[in-house]
PDB file of N, CA and C in Angstrom:
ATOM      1  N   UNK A   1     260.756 131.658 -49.741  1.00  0.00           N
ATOM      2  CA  UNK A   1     260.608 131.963 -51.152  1.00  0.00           C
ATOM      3  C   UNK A   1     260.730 130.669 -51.946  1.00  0.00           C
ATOM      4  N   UNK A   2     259.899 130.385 -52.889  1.00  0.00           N
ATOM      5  CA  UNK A   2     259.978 129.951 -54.390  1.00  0.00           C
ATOM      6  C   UNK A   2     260.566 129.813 -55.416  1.00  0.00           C
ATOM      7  N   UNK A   3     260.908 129.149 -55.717  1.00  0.00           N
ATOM      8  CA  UNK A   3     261.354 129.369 -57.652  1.00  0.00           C
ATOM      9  C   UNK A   3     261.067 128.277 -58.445  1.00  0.00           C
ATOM     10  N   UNK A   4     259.878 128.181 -59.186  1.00  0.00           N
ATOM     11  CA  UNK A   4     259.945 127.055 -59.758  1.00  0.00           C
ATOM     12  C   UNK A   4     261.035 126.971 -61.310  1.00  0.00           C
ATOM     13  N   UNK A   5     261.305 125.344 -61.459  1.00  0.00           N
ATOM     14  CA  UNK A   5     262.758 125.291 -62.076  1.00  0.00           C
ATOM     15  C   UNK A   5     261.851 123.840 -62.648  1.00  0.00           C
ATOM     16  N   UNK A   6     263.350 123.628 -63.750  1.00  0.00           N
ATOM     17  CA  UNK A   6     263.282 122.820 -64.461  1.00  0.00           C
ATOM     18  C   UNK A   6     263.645 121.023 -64.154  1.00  0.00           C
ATOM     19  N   UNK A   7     263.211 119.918 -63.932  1.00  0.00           N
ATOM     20  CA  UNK A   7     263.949 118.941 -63.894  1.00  0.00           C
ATOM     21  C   UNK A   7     263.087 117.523 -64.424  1.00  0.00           C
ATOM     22  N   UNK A   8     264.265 116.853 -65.506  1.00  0.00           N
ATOM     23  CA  UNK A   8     263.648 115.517 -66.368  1.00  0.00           C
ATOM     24  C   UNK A   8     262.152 116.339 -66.696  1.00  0.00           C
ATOM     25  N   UNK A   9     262.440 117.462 -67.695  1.00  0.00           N
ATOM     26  CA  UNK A   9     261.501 118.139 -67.907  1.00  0.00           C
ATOM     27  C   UNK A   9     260.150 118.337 -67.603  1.00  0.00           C
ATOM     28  N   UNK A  10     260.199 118.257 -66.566  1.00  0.00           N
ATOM     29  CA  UNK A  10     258.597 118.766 -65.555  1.00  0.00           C
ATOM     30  C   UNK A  10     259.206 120.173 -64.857  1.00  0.00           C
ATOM     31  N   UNK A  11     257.925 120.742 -65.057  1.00  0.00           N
ATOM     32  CA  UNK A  11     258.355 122.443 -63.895  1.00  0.00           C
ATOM     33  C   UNK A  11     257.842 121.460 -62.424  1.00  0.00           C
ATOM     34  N   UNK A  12     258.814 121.980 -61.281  1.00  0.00           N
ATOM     35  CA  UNK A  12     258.501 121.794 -60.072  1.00  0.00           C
ATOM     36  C   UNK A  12     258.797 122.931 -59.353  1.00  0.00           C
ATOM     37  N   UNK A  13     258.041 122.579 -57.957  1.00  0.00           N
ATOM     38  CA  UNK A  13     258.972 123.861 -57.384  1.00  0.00           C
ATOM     39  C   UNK A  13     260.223 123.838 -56.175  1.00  0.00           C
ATOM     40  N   UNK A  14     261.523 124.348 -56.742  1.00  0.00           N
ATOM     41  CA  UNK A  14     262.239 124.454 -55.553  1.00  0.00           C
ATOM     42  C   UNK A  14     262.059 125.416 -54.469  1.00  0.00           C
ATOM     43  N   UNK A  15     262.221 124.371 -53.185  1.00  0.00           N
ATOM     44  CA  UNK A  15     261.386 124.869 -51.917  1.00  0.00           C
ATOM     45  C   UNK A  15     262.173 124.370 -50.768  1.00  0.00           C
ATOM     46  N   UNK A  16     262.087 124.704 -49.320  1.00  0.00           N
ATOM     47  CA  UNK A  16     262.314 123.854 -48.311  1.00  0.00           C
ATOM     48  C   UNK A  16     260.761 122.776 -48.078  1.00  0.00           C
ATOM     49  N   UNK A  17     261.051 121.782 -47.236  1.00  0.00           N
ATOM     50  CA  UNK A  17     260.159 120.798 -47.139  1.00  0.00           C
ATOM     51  C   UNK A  17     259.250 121.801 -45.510  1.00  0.00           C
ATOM     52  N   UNK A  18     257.964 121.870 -45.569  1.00  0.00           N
ATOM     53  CA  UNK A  18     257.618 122.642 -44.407  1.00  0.00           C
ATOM     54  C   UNK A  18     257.426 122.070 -43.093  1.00  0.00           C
ATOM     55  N   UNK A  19     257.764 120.751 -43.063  1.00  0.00           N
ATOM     56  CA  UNK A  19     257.694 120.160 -42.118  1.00  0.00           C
ATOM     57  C   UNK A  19     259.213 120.142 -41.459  1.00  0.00           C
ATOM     58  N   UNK A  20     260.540 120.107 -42.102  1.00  0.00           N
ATOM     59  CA  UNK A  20     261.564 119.942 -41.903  1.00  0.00           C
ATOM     60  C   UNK A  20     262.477 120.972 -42.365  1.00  0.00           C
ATOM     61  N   UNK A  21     262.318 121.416 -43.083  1.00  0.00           N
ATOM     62  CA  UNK A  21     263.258 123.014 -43.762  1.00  0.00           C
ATOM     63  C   UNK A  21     264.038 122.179 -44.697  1.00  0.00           C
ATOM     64  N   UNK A  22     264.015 120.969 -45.181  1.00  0.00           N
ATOM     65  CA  UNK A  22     264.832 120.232 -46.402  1.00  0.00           C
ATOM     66  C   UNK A  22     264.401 120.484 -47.279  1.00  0.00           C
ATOM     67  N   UNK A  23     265.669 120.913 -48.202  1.00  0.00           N
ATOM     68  CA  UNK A  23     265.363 121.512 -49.771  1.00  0.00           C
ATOM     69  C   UNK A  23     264.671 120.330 -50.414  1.00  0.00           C
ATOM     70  N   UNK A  24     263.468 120.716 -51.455  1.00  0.00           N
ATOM     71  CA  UNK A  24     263.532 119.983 -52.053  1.00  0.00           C
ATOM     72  C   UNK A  24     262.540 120.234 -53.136  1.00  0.00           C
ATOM     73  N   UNK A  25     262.384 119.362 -54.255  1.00  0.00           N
ATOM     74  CA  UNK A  25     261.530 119.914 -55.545  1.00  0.00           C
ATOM     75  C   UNK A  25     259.320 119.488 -55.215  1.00  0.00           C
ATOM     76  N   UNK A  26     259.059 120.273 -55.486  1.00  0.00           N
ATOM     77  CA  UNK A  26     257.698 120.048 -54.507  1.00  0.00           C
ATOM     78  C   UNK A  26     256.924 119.872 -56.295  1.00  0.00           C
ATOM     79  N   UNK A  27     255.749 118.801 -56.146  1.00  0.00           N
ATOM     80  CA  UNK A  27     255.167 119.001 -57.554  1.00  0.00           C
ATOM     81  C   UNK A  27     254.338 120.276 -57.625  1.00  0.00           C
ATOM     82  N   UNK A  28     254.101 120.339 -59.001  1.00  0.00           N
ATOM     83  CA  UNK A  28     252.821 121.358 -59.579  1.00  0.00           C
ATOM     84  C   UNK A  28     252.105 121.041 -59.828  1.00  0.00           C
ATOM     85  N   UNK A  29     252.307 119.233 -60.341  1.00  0.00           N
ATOM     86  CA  UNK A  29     250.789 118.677 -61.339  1.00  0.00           C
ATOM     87  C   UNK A  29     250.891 117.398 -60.648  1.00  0.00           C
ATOM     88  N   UNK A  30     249.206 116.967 -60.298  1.00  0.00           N
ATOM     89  CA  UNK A  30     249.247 115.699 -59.783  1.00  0.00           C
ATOM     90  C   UNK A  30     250.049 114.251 -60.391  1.00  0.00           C
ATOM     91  N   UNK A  31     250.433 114.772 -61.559  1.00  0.00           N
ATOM     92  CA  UNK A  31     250.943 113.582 -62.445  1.00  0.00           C
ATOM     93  C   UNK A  31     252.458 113.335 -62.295  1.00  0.00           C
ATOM     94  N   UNK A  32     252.942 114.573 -61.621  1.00  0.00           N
ATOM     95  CA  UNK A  32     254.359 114.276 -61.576  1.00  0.00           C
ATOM     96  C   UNK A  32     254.634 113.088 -60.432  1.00  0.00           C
ATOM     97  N   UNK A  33     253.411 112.442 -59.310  1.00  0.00           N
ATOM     98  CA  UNK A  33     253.681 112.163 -57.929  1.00  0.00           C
ATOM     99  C   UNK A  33     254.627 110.616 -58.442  1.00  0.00           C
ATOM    100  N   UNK A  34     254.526 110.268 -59.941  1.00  0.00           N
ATOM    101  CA  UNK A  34     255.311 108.725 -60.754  1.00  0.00           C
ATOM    102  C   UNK A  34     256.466 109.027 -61.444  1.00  0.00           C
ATOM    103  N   UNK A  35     257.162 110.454 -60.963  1.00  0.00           N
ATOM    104  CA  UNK A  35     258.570 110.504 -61.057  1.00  0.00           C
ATOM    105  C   UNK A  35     259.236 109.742 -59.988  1.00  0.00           C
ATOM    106  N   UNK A  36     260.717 109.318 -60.763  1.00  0.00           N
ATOM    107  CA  UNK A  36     261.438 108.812 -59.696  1.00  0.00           C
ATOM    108  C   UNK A  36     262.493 109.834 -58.267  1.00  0.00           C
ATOM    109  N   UNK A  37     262.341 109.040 -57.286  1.00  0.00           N
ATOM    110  CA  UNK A  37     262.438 109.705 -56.377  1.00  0.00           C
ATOM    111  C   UNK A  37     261.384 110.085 -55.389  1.00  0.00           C
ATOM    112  N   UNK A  38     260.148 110.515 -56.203  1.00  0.00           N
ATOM    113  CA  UNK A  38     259.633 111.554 -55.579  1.00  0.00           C
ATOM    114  C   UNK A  38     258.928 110.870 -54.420  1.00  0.00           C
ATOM    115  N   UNK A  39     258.561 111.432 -53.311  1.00  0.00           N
ATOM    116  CA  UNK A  39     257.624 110.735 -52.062  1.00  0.00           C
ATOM    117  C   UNK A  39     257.014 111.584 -52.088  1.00  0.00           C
ATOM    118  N   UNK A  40     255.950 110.649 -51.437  1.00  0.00           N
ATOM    119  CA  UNK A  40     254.920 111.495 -50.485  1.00  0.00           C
ATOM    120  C   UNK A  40     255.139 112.085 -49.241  1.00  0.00           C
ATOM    121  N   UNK A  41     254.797 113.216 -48.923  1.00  0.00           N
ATOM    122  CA  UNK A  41     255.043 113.526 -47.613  1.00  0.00           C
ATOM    123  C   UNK A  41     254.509 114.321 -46.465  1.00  0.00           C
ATOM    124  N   UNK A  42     253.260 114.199 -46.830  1.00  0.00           N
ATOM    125  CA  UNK A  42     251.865 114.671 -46.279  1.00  0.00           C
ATOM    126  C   UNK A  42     250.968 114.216 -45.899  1.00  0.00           C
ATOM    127  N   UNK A  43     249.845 114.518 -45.589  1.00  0.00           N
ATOM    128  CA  UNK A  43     248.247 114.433 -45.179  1.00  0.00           C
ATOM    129  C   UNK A  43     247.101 114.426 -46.449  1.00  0.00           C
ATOM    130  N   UNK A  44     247.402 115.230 -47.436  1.00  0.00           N
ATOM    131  CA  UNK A  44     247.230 115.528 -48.289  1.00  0.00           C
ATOM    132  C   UNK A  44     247.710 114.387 -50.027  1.00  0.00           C
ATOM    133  N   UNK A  45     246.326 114.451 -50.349  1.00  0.00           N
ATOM    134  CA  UNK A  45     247.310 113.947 -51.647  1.00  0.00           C
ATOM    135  C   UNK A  45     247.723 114.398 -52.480  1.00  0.00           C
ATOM    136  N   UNK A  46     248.175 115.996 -52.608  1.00  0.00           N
ATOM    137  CA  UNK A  46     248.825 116.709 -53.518  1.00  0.00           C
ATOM    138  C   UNK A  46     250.171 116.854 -52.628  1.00  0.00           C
ATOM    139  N   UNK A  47     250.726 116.253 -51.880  1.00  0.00           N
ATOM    140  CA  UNK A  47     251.932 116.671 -51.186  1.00  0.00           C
ATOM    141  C   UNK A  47     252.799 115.540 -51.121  1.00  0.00           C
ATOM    142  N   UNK A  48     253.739 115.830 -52.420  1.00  0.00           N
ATOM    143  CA  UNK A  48     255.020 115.114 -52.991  1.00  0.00           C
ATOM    144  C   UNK A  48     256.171 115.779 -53.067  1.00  0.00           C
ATOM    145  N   UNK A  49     257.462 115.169 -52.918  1.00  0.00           N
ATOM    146  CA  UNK A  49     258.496 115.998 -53.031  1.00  0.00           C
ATOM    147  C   UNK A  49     259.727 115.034 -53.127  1.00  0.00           C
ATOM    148  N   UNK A  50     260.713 115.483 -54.059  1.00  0.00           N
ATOM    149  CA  UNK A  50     261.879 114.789 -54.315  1.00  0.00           C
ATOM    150  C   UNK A  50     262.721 115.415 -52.996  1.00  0.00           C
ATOM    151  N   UNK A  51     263.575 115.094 -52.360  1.00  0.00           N
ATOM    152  CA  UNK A  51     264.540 115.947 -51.650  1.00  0.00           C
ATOM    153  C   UNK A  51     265.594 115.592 -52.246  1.00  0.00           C
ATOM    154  N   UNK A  52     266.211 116.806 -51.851  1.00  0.00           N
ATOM    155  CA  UNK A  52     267.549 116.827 -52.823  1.00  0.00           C
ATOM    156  C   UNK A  52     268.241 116.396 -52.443  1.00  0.00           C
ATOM    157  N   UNK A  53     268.298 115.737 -51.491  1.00  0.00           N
ATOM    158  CA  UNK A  53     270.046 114.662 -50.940  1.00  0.00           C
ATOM    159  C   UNK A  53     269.280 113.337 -51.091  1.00  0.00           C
ATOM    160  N   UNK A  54     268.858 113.090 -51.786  1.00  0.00           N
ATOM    161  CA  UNK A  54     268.122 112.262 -52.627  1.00  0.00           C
ATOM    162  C   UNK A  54     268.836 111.797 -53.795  1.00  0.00           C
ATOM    163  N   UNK A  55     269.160 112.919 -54.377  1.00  0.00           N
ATOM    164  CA  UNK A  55     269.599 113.399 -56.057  1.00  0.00           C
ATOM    165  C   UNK A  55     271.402 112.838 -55.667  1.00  0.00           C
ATOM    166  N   UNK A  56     271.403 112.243 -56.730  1.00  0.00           N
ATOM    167  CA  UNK A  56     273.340 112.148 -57.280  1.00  0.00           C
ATOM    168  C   UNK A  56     273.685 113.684 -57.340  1.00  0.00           C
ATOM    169  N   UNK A  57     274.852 113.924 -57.855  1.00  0.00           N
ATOM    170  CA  UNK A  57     275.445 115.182 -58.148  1.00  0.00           C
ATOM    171  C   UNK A  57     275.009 115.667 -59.718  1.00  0.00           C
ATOM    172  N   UNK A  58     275.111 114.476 -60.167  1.00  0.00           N
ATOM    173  CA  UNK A  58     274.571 114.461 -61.956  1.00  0.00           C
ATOM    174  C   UNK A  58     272.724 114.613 -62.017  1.00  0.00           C
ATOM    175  N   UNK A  59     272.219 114.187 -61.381  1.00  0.00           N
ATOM    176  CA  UNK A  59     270.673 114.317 -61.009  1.00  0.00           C
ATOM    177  C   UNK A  59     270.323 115.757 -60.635  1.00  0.00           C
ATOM    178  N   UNK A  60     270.984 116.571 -59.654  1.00  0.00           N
ATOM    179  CA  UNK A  60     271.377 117.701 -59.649  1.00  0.00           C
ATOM    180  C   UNK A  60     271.839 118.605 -60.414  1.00  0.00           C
ATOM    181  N   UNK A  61     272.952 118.538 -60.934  1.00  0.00           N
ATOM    182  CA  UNK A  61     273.051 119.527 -62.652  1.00  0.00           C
ATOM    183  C   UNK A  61     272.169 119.345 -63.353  1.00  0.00           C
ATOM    184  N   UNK A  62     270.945 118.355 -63.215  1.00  0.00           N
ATOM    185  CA  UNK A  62     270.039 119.121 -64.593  1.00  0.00           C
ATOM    186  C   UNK A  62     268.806 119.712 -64.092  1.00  0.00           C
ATOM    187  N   UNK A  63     269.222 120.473 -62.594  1.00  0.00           N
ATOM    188  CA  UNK A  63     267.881 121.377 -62.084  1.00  0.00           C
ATOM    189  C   UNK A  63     268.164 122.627 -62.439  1.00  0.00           C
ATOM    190  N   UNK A  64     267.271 123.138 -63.847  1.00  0.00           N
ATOM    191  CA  UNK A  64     267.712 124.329 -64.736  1.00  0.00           C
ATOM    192  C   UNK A  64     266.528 125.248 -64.257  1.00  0.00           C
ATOM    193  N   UNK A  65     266.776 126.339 -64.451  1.00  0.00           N
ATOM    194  CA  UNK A  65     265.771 127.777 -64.204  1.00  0.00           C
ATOM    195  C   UNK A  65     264.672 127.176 -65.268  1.00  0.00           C
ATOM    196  N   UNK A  66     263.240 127.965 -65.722  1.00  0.00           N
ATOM    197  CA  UNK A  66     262.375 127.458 -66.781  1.00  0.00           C
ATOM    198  C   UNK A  66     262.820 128.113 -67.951  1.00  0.00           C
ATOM    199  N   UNK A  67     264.317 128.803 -68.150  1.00  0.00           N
ATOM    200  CA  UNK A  67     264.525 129.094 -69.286  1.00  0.00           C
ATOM    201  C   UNK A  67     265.461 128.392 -69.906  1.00  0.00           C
ATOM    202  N   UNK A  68     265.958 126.976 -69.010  1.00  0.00           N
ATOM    203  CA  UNK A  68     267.370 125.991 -69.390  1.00  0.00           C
ATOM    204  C   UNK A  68     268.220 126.537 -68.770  1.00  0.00           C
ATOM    205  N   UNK A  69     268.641 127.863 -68.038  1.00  0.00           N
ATOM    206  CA  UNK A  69     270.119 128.050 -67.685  1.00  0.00           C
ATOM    207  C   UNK A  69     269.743 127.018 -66.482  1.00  0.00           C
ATOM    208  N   UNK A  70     271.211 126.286 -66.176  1.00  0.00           N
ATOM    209  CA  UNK A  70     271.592 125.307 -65.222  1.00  0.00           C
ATOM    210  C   UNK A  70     272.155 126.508 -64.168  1.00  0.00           C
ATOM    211  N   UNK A  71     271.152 125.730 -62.840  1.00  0.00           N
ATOM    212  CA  UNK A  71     271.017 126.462 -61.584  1.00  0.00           C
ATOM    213  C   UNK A  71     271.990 126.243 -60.616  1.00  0.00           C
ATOM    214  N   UNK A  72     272.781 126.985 -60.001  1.00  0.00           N
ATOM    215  CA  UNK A  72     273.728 126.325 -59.117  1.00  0.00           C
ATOM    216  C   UNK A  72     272.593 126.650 -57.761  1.00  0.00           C
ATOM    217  N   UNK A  73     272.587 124.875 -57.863  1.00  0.00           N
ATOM    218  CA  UNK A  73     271.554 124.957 -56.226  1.00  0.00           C
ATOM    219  C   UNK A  73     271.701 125.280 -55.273  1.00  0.00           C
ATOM    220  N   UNK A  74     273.246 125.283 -54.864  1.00  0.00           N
ATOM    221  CA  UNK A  74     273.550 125.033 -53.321  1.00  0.00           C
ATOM    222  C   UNK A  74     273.036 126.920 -53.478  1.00  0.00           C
ATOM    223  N   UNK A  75     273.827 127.593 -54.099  1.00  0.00           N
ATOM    224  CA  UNK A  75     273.762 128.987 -54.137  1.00  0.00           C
ATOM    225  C   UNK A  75     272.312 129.381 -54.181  1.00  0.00           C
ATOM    226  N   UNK A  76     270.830 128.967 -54.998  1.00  0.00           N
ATOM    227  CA  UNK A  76     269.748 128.877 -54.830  1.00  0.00           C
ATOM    228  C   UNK A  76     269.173 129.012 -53.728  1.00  0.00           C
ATOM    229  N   UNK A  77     269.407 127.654 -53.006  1.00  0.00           N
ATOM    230  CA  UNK A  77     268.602 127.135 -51.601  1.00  0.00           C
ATOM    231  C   UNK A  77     269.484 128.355 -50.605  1.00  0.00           C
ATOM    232  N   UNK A  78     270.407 128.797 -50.890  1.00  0.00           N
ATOM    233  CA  UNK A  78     270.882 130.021 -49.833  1.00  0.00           C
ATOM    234  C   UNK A  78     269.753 130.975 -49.384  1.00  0.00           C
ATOM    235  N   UNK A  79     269.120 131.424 -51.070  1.00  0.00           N
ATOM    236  CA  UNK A  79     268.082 132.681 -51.154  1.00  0.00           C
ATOM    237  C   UNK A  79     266.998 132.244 -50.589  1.00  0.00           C
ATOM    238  N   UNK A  80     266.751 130.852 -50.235  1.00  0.00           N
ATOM    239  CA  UNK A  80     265.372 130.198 -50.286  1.00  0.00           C
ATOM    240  C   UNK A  80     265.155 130.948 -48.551  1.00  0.00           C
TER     241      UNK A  80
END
C-alpha cells in the first residue's frame, strides 16, 4: 500500500523501495528528481526516491499527510 504525504512541500509517495522493501518517499513529478536527498534508483528515468534512513529525525517530522497533520512514520510504514 500507498499513501502519498507531504514533504519540503512536494506530494510524494510513501512506499517501500521495490527492489529492497526500504521505506521511502518515491516522486510524482519528474521535477522533484533536484530535491535533496533524493536518488535515483532504477532503469527508468522516472525512478527516484529519498529513503528514509537518509532523513535526520527533524527531516522526518515534517513528513505530513496532504492535509498538514504530521505523520508518525514509523507507525505508517507498519501499514505499508
Amino acid at each position: 500500500m500507498e499513501q502519498k504525504v507531504i514533504y519540503n512541500g512536494q506530494v510524494l509517495t510513501l512506499t517501500r523501495f521495490w527492489a529492497t522493501g526500504e521505506p521511502c518517499l518515491w516522486i510524482t513529478d519528474p521535477q522533484q528528481i533536484g530535491m535533496p536527498k533524493m536518488e535515483f534508483v532504477g532503469g527508468y528515468p522516472n525512478e527516484y526516491c529519498i529513503f528514509l534512513k537518509n532523513l535526520t529525525e527533524t527531516e522526518l517530522a515534517r513528513i505530513t499527510s496532504p492535509d498538514g497533520v504530521p505523520l508518525d512514520v514509523k507507525e505508517e510504514l507498519r501499514q505499508l
